[in-house]
C-alpha atoms as a PDB file:
ATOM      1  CA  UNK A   1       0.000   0.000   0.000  1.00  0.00           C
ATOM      2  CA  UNK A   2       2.732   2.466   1.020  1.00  0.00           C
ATOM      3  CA  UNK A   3       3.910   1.770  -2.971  1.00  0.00           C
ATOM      4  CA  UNK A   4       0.847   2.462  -4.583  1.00  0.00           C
ATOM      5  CA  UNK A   5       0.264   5.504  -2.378  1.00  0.00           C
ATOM      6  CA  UNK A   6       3.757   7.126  -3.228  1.00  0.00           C
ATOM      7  CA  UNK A   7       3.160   5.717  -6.759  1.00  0.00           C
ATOM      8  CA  UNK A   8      -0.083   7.902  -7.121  1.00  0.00           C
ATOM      9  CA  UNK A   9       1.054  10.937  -5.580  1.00  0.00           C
ATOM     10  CA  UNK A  10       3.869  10.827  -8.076  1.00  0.00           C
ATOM     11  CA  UNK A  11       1.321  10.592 -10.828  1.00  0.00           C
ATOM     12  CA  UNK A  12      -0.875  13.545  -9.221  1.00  0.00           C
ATOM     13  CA  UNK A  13       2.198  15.782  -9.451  1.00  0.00           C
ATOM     14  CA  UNK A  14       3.082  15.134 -12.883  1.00  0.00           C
ATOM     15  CA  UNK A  15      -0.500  15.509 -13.753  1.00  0.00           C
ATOM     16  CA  UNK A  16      -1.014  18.879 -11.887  1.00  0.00           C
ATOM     17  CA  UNK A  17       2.337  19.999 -13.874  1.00  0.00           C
ATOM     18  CA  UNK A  18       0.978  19.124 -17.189  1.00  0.00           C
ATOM     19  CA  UNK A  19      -2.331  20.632 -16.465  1.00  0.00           C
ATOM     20  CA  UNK A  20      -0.358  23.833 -15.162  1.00  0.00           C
ATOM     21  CA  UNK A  21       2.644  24.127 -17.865  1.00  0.00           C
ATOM     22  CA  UNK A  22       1.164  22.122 -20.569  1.00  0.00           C
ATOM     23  CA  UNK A  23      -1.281  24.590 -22.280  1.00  0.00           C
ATOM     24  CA  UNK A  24       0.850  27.156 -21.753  1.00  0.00           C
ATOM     25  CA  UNK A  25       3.718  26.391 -23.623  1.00  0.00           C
ATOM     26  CA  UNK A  26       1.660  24.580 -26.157  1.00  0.00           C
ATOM     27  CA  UNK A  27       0.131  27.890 -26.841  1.00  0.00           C
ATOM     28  CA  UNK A  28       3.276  29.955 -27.051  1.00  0.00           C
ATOM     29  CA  UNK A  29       4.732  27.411 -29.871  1.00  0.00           C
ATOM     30  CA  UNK A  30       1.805  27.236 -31.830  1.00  0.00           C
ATOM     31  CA  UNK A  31       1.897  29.408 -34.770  1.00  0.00           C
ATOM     32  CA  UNK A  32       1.267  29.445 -38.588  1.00  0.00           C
ATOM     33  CA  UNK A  33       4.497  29.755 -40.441  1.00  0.00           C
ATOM     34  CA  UNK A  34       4.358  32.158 -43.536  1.00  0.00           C
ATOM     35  CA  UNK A  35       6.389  32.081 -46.172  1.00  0.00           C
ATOM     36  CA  UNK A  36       7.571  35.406 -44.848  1.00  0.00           C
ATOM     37  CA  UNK A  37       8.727  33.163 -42.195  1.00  0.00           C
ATOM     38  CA  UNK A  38      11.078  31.128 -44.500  1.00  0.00           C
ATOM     39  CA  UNK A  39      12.472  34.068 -47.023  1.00  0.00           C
ATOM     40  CA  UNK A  40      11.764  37.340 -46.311  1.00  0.00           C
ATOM     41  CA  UNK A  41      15.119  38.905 -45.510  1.00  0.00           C
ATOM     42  CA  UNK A  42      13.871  41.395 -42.714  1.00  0.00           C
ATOM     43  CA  UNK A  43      11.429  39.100 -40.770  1.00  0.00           C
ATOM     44  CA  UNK A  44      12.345  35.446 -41.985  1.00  0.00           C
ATOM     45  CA  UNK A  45      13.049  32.980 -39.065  1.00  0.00           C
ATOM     46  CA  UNK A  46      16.736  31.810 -38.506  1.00  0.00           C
ATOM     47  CA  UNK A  47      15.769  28.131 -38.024  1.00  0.00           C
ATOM     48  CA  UNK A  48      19.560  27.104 -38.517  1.00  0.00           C
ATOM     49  CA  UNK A  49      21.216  29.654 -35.923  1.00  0.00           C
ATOM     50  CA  UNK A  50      24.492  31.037 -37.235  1.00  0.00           C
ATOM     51  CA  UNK A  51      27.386  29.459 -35.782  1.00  0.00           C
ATOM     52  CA  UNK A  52      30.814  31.771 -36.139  1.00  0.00           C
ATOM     53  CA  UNK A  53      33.766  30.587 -38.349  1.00  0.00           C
ATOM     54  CA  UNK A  54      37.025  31.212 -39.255  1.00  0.00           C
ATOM     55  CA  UNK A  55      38.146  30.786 -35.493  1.00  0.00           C
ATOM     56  CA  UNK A  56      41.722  31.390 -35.667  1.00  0.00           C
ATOM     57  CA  UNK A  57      43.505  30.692 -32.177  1.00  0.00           C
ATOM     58  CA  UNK A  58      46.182  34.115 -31.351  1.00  0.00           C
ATOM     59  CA  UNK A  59      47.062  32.723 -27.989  1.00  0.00           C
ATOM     60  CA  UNK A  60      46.187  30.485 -25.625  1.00  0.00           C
ATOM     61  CA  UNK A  61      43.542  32.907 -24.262  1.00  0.00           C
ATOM     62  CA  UNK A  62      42.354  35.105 -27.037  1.00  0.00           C
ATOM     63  CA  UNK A  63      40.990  33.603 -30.657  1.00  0.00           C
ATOM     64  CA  UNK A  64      40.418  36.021 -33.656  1.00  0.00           C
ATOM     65  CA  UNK A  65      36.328  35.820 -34.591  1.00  0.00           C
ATOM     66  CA  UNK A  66      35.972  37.287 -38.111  1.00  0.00           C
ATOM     67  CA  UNK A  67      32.369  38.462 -37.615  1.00  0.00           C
ATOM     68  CA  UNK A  68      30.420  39.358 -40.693  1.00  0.00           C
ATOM     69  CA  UNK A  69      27.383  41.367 -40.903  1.00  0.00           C
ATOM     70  CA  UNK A  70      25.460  39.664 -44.226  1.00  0.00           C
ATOM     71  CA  UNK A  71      23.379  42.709 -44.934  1.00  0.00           C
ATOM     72  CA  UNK A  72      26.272  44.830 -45.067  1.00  0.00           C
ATOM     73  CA  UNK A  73      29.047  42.283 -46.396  1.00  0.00           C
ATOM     74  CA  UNK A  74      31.375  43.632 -44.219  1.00  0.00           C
ATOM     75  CA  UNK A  75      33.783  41.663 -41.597  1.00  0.00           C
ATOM     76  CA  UNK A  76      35.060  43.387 -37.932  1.00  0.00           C
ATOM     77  CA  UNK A  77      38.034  41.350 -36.686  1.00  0.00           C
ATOM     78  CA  UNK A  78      37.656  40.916 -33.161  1.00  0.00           C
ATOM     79  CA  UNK A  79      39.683  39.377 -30.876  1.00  0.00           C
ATOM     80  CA  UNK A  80      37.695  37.160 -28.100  1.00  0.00           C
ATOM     81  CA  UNK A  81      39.192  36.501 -24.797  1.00  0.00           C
ATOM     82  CA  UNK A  82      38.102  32.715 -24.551  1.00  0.00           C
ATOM     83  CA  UNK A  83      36.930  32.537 -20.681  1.00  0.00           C
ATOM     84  CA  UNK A  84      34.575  35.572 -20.311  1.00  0.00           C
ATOM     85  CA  UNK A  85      33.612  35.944 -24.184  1.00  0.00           C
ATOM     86  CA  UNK A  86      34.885  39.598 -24.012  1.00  0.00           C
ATOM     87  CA  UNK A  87      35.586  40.882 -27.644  1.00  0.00           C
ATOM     88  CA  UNK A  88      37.134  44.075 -28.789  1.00  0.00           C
ATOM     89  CA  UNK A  89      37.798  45.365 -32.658  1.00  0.00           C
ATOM     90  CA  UNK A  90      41.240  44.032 -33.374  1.00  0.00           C
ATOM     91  CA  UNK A  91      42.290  47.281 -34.839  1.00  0.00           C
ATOM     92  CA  UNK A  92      40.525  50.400 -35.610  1.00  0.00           C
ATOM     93  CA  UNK A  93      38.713  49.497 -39.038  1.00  0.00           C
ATOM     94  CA  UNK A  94      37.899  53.467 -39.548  1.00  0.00           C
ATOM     95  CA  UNK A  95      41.525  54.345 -39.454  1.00  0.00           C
ATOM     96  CA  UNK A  96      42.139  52.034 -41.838  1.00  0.00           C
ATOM     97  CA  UNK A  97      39.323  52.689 -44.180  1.00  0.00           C
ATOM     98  CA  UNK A  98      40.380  56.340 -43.913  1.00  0.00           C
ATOM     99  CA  UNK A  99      43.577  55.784 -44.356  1.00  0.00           C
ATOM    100  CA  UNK A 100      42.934  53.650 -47.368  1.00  0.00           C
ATOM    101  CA  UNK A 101      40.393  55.473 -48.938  1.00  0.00           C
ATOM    102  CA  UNK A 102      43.454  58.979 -49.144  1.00  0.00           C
ATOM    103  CA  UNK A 103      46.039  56.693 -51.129  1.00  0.00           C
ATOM    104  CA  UNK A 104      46.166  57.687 -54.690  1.00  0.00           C
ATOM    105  CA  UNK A 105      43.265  55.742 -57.086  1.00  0.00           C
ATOM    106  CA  UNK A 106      41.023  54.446 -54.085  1.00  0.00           C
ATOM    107  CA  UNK A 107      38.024  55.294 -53.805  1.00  0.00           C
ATOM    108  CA  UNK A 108      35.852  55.113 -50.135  1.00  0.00           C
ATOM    109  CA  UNK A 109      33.720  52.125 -51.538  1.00  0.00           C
ATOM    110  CA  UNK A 110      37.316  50.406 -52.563  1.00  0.00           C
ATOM    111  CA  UNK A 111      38.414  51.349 -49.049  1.00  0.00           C
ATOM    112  CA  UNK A 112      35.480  50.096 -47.177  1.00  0.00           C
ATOM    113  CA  UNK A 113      35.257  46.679 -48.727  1.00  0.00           C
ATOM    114  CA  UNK A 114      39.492  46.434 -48.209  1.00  0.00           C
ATOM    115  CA  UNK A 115      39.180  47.489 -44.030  1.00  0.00           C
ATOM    116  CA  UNK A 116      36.501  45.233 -43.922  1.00  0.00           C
ATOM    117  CA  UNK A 117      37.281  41.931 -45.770  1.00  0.00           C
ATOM    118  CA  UNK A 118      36.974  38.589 -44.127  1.00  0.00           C
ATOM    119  CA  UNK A 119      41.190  37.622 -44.026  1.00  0.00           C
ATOM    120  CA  UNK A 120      44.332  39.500 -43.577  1.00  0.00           C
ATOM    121  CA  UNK A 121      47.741  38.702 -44.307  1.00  0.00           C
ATOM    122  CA  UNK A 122      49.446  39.588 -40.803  1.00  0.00           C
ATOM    123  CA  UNK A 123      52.792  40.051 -39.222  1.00  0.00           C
ATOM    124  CA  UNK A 124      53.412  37.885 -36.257  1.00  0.00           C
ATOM    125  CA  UNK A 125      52.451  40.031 -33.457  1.00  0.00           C
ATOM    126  CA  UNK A 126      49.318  41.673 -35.804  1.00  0.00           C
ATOM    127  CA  UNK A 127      50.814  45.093 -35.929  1.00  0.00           C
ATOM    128  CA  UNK A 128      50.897  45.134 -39.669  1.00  0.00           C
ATOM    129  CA  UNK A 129      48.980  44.344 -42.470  1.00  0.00           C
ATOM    130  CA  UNK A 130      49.961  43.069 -46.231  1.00  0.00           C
ATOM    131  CA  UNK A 131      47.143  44.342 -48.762  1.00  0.00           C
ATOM    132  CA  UNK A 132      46.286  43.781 -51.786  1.00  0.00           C
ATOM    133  CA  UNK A 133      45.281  46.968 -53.639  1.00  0.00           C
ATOM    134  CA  UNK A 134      44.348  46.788 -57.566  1.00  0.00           C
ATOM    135  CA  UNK A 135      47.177  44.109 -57.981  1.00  0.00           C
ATOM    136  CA  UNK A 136      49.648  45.940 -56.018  1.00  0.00           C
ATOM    137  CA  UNK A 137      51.127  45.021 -52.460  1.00  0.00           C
ATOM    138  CA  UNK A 138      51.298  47.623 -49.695  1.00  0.00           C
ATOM    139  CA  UNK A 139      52.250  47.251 -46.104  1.00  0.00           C
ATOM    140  CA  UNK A 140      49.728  48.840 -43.608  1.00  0.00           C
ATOM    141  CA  UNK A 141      51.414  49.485 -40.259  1.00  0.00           C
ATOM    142  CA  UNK A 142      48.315  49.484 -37.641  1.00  0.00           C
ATOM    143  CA  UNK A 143      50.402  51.634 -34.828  1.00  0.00           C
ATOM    144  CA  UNK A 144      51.026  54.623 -37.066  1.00  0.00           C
ATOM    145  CA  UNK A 145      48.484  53.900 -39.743  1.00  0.00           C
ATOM    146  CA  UNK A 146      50.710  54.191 -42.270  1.00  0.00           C
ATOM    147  CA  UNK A 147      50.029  52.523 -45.738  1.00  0.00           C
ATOM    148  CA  UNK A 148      53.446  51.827 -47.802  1.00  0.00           C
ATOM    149  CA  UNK A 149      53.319  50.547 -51.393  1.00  0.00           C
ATOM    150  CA  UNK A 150      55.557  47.466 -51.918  1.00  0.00           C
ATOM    151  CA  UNK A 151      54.923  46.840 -55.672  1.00  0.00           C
ATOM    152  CA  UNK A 152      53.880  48.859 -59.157  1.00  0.00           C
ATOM    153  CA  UNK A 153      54.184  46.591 -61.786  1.00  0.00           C
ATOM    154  CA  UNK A 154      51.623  45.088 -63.790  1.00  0.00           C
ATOM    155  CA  UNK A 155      50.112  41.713 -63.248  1.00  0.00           C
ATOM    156  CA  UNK A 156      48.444  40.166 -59.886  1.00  0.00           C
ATOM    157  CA  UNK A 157      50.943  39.150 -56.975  1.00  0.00           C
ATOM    158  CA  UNK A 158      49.421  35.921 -55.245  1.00  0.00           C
ATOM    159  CA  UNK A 159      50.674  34.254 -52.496  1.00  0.00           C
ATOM    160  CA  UNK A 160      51.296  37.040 -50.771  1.00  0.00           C
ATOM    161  CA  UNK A 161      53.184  36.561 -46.927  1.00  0.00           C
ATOM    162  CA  UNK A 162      55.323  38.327 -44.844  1.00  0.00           C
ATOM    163  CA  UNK A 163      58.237  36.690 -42.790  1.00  0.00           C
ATOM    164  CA  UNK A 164      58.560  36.523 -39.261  1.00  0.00           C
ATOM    165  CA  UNK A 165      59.444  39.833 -38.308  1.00  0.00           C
ATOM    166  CA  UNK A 166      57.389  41.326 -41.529  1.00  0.00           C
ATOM    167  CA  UNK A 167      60.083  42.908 -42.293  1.00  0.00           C
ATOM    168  CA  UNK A 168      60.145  41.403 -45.804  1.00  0.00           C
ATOM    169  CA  UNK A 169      57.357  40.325 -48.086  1.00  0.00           C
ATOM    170  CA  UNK A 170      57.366  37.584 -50.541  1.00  0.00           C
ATOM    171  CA  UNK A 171      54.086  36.650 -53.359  1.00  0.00           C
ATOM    172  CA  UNK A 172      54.164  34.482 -56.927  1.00  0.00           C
ATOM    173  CA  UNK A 173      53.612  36.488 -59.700  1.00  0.00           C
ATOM    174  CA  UNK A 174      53.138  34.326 -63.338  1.00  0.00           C
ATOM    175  CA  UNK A 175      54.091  31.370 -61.736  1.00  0.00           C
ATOM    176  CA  UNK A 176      57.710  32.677 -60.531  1.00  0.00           C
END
């Protein structure tokens, strides 16, 4: 008997819990889904989520999150410290856009979509860029925002790195 009491109170519980939570968050799921719902760009449902990539590891606390905005097509490098989830710009994108966007044949749009592109070619300790620029190379210092061209010469350079120190840089152009 002391079984089948316990048993039933059990049961009562779980009942009463149903009765009480049950309707309620039946009622908050139930909704017609519109095909505004699956496409609209503004008000369409992220059924998917949007897990970040490109997760590059700088130390054994912080991790570089390239995180893109897709209505705007732009990237912000940020750099994550791993334990609290704190983030902070990498380096200052305006500068760079400004910076970019006064070198000779650039225009702002060029300049925008170059500060804000998904990858960089960095030095080791990320104080310098390497950028590509209408298939020429230029060094981009990030402390004194300074933007040096490295190449004028026709054709693309691809490849393009810089060694350890980034004091030197080194791309394939035709295949040599």
């Amino acid at each position: 008997m002391i079984r089948s009491s316990s048993l039933l109170r059990r049961a009562a519980r779980a009942a009463l819990a149903l009765a009480v939570f049950g309707p309620a968050a039946a009622f908050t799921q139930q909704r017609d889904l519109t095909l505004d719902d699956l496409y609209d760009p503004e008000k369409k449902v992220d059924f998917e989520g949007n897990p970040p990539r490109g997760l590059v590891w700088i130390d054994d606390r912080h991790y570089l999150w390239p995180k893109t905005d897709p209505r705007e097509h732009t990237t912000e490098l940020l750099e994550v410290e791993a334990v609290t989830g704190r983030s902070e710009p990498l380096f200052d994108v305006a500068k760079v856009e400004s910076t970019l966007a006064g070198l000779e044949g650039v225009t702002a749009d060029e300049a925008k979509r170059i500060a804000r592109q998904r990858s960089f070619t960095f030095n080791e300790k990320r104080t310098a860029l390497l950028l590509t620029i209408k298939d020429d190379l230029y060094h981009y210092d990030l402390l004194t925002h300074r933007a040096v061209r490295l190449t004028r010469s026709p054709g693309a350079e691809e490849e393009a790195s810089l060694s350890p120190d980034g004091s030197l840089a080194a791309f394939v152009r035709e295949g040599n």
